[in-house]
Structures are given as C-alpha cells and as structure tokens.
Protein backbone atom coordinates (compact mmCIF):
# COMPACT_ATOMS: atom_id res chain seq x y z
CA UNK A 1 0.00 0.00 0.00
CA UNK A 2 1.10 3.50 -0.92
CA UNK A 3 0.74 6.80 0.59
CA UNK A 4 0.93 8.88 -2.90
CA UNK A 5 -1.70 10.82 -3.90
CA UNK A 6 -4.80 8.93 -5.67
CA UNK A 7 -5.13 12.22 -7.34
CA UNK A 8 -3.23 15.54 -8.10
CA UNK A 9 -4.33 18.02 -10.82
CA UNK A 10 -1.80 20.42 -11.97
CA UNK A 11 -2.56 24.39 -11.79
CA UNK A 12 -4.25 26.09 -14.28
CA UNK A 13 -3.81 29.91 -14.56
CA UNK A 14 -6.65 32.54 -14.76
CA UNK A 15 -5.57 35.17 -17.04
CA UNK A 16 -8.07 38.03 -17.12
CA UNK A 17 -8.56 39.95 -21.01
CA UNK A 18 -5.26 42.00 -20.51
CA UNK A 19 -3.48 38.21 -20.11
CA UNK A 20 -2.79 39.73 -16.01
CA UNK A 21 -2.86 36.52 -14.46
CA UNK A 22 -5.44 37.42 -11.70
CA UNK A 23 -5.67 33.71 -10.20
CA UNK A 24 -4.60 30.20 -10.49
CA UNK A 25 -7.40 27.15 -9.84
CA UNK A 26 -6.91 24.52 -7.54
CA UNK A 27 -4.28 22.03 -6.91
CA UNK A 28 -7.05 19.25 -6.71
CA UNK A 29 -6.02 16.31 -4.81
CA UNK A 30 -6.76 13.44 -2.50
CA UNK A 31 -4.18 12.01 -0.68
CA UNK A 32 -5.32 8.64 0.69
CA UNK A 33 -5.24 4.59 1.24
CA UNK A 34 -7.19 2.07 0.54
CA UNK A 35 -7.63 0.67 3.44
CA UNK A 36 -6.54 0.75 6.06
CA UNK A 37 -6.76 5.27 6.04
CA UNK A 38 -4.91 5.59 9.63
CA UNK A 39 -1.53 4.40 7.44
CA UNK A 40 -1.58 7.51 5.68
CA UNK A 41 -1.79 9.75 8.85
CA UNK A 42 0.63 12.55 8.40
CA UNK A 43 1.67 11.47 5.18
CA UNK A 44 2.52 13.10 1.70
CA UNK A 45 5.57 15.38 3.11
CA UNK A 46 9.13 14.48 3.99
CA UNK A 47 9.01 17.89 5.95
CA UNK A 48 11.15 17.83 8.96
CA UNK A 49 8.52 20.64 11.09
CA UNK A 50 5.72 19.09 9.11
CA UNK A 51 5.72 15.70 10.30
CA UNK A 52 6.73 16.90 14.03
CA UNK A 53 3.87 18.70 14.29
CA UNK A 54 1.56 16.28 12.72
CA UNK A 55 2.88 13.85 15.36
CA UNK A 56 1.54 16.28 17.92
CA UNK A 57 4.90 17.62 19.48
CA UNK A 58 4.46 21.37 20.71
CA UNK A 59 5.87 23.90 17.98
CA UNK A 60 8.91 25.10 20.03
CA UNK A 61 9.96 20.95 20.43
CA UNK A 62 9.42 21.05 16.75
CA UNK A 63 11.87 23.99 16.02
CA UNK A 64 14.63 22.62 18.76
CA UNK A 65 14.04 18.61 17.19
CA UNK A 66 14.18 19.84 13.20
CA UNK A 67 17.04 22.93 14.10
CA UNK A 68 14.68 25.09 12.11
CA UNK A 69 12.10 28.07 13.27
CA UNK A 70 8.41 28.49 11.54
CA UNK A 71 8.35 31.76 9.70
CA UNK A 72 6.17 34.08 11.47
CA UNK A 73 2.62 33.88 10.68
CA UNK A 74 0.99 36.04 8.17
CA UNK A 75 -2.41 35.03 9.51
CA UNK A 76 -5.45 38.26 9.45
CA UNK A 77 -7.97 38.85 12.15
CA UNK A 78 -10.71 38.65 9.52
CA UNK A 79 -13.58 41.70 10.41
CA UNK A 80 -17.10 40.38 11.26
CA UNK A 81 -18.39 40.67 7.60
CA UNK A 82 -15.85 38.40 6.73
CA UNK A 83 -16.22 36.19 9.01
CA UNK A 84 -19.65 36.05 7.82
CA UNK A 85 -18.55 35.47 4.24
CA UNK A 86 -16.65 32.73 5.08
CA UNK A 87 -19.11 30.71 7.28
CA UNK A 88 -21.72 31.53 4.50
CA UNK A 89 -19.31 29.83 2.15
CA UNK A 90 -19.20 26.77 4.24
CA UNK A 91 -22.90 26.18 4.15
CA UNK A 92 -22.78 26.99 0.23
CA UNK A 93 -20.31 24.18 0.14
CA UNK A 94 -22.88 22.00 2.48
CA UNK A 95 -25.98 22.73 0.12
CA UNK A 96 -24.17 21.61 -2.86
CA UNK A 97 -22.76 18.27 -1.20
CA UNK A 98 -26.22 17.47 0.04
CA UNK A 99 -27.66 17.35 -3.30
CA UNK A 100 -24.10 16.12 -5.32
CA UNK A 101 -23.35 17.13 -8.84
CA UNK A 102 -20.50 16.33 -11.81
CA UNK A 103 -17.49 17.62 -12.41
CA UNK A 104 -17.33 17.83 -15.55
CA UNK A 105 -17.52 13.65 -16.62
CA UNK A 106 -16.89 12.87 -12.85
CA UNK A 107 -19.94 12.51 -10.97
CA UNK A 108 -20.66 12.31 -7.03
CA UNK A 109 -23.67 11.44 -4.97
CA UNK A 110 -24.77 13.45 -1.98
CA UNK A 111 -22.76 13.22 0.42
CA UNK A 112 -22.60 14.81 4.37
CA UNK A 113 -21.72 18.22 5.40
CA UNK A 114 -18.25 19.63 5.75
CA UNK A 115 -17.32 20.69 9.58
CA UNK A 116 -14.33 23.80 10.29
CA UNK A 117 -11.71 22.09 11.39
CA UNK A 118 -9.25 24.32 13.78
CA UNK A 119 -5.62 22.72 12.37
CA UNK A 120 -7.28 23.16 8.33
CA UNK A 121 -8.71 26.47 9.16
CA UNK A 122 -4.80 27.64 10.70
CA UNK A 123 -3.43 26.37 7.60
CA UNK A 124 -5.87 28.48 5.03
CA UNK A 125 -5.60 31.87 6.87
CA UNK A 126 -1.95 31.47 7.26
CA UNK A 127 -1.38 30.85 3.26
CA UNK A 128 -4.36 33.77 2.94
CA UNK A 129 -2.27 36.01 4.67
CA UNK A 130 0.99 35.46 3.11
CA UNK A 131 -0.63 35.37 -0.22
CA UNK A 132 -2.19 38.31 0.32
CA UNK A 133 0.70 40.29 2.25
CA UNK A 134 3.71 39.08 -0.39
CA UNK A 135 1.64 39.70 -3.56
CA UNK A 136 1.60 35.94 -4.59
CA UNK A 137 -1.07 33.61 -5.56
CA UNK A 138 -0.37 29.93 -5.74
CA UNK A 139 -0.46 26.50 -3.68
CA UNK A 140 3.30 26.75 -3.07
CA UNK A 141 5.06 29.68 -1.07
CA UNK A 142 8.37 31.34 -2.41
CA UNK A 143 10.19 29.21 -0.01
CA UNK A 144 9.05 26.10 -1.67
CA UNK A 145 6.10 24.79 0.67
CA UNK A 146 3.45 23.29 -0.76
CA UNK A 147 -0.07 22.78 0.32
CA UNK A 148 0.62 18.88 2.22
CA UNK A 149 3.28 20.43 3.82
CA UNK A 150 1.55 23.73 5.28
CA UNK A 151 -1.39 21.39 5.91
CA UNK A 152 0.97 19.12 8.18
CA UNK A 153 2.93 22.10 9.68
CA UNK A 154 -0.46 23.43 11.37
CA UNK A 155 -0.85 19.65 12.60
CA UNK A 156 -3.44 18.45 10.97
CA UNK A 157 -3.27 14.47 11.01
CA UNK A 158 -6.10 13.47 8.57
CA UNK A 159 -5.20 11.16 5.43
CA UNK A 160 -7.42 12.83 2.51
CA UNK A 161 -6.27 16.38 2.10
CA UNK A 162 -6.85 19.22 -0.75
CA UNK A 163 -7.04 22.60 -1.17
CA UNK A 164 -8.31 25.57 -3.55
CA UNK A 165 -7.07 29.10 -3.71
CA UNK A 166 -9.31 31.97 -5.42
CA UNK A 167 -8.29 35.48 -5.98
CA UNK A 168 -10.77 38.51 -6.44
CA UNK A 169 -14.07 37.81 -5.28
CA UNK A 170 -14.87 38.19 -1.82
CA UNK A 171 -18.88 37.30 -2.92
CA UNK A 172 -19.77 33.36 -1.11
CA UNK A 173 -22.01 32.38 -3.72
CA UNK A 174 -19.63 34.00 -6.88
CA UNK A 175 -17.18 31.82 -5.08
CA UNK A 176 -18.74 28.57 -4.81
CA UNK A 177 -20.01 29.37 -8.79
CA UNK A 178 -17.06 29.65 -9.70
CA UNK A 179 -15.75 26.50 -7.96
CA UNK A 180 -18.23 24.25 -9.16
CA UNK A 181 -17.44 25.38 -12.98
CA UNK A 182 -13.89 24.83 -12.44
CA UNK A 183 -13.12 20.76 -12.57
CA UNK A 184 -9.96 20.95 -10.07
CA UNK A 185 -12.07 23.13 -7.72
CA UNK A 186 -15.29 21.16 -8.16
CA UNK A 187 -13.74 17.46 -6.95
CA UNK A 188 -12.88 19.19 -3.72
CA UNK A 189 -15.93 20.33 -2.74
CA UNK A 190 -17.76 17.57 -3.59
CA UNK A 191 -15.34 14.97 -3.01
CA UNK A 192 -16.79 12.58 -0.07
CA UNK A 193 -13.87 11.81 1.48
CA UNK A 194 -13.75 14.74 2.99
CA UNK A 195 -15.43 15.57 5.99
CA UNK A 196 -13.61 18.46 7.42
CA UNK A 197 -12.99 22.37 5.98
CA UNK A 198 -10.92 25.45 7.10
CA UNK A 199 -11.95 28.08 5.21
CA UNK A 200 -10.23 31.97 5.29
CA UNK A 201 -10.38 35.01 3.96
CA UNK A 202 -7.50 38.14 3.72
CA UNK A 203 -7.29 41.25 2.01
CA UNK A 204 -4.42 42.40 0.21
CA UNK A 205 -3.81 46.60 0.81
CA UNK A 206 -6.21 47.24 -1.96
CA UNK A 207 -9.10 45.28 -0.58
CA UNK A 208 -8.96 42.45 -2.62
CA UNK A 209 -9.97 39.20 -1.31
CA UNK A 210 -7.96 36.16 -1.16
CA UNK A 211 -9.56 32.74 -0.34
CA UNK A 212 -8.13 29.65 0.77
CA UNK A 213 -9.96 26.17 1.72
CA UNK A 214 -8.42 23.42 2.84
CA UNK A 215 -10.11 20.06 3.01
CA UNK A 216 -9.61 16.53 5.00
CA UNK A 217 -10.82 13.70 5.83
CA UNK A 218 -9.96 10.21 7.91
C-alpha cells in the first residue's frame, strides 16, 4: 500500500482579457489509502517541522528537534463581515454536497456536510495572509512549501487532504459558482472523502480578497 496521492491536478492559470494573471485554480487532490486510512496519517511530506507537528509535538519541540524556526505567521484577524462570508461559504459548500453534482464527466452522490476544522482552518488563513501580504497567488510559497506540507505544519493528522485558492471575489455564492465550474475546484468540494474544511479570507492593501480552503478527511 502507498501513501501517494490517488489524485493531483496540476494548476491552471486565470488570465483576465489583458493576459494579467489574476488567479490560479486549484491544486485538486486526494491524498489517501485504501484501506486501512490511519496508514496515511501525516503522510505526503518528507518535511522535517511538518511531520513533528503532525505527530503532535508542541511547535517550540518542533523547532529545537528539526534545528529550524516556523516563519512568522501572516495570519489576518478577519472583520465580522468576513467572518460572515466565510461561514456563508461553508454552508454553500454544504448545500451543494447534500444534493451532489458532476465535475465535468466525474460525478458524485450526496454526500454529508463539511465541519471547520481548527488545524485546516490555521493552515488556510496562514497561506491567505501570506498570499495576500507578499503579492503571490499559488499553492506553493516562495520558499518552496506546498499545500501537504503547510497542511501538516499546522498539525493536521487526517489522510485525505486538498485545497483551492481563489483570488478577487470576496462574494460566497460568486465563489462557490465559480468552484463548481472549475473541474480541479469542483472534486474538492464535492469529493466525499472529505469531511472536514478550514476556510479563510485576507485582504491584500487594496481590498482584494484572497480565499483559501483546505479540506480533509480520515
């Protein structure tokens, strides 16, 4: 049995009519098992700080154990109409999984209702943040961390995990829309191994809203 990912869809960028690129679609994926899931726990990173933390170990053990610190968190205190947009987004991504949909040829049943998650929710509004403070907008920082990786970092132990970015928007149900017409986007949301959401929101210094939401799943 292997812990590589069952599926991982390569970014597409979103070029606007001046060819800006103004967003790039998800990095769809599932990393999971057959059987039995609990294998896979902390898995898909060779990340020293990653896999500490995953383990449970307290974030300063982490740091003294790997001889490496965590850059300092670009996480936003979101205002209360954000907040609102991003709990409203949540139950956007609950109505759609209740009734199930395709993705294109790919086709899911209903399936149950995504609950925030505190160690997925840590991991979107730190990438928000540092996407939106460092003026960059993909899965993988400029130091070279990818999404498994940040996932792992903020602990989270789960064996199915994704993620999709969007850039521009700060509208719930443009959002979801816009998710559900994109193929890489759509097989997150509506992918039933997942059971569990962290969903943020930041604002770059001209307002504009940058989503993350990360999903997992025993």
């Amino acid at each position: 049995m292997s812990c590589l990912p069952q599926r991982w869809l390569a970014k597409t960028p979103l070029l606007d009519p001046g060819c800006r690129l103004v967003g790039i679609a998800a990095i769809a994926f599932v990393l999971g098992c057959s059987s039995p899931l609990s294998d896979c726990s902390c898995g898909g990173t060779s990340d020293c700080l990653a896999l500490c933390m995953c383990s449970g170990e307290a974030a300063s053990q982490c740091e003294r154990e790997c001889g490496e610190a965590f850059p300092e968190s670009s996480e936003q205190e979101s205002s209360a109409d954000d907040e609102e947009r991003i709990e409203t987004l949540r139950l956007l991504f609950n109505e759609a999984r209740a009734v199930g949909g395709c993705c294109e040829n790919e086709c899911f049943r209903a399936s149950g209702g995504l609950t925030e998650q505190a160690e997925l929710r840590q991991a979107a509004a730190s990438h928000a943040g540092d996407m939106a403070a460092r003026g960059f907008i993909s899965h993988e920082t400029p130091e070279g961390l990818d999404a498994v990786t940040r996932i792992r970092r903020a602990g989270y132990e789960g064996c199915s995990v994704g993620e999709n970015i969007s850039v521009g928007d700060d509208d719930p149900a443009v959002v979801l829309d816009d998710f559900l017409s994109s193929y890489e986007h759509c097989l997150n949301v509506l992918e039933p191994r997942f059971s569990s959401v962290g969903t943020a929101l930041a604002r770059d210094t001209d307002g504009e809203a940058h989503w993350v939401v990360t999903f997992g799943g025993e």
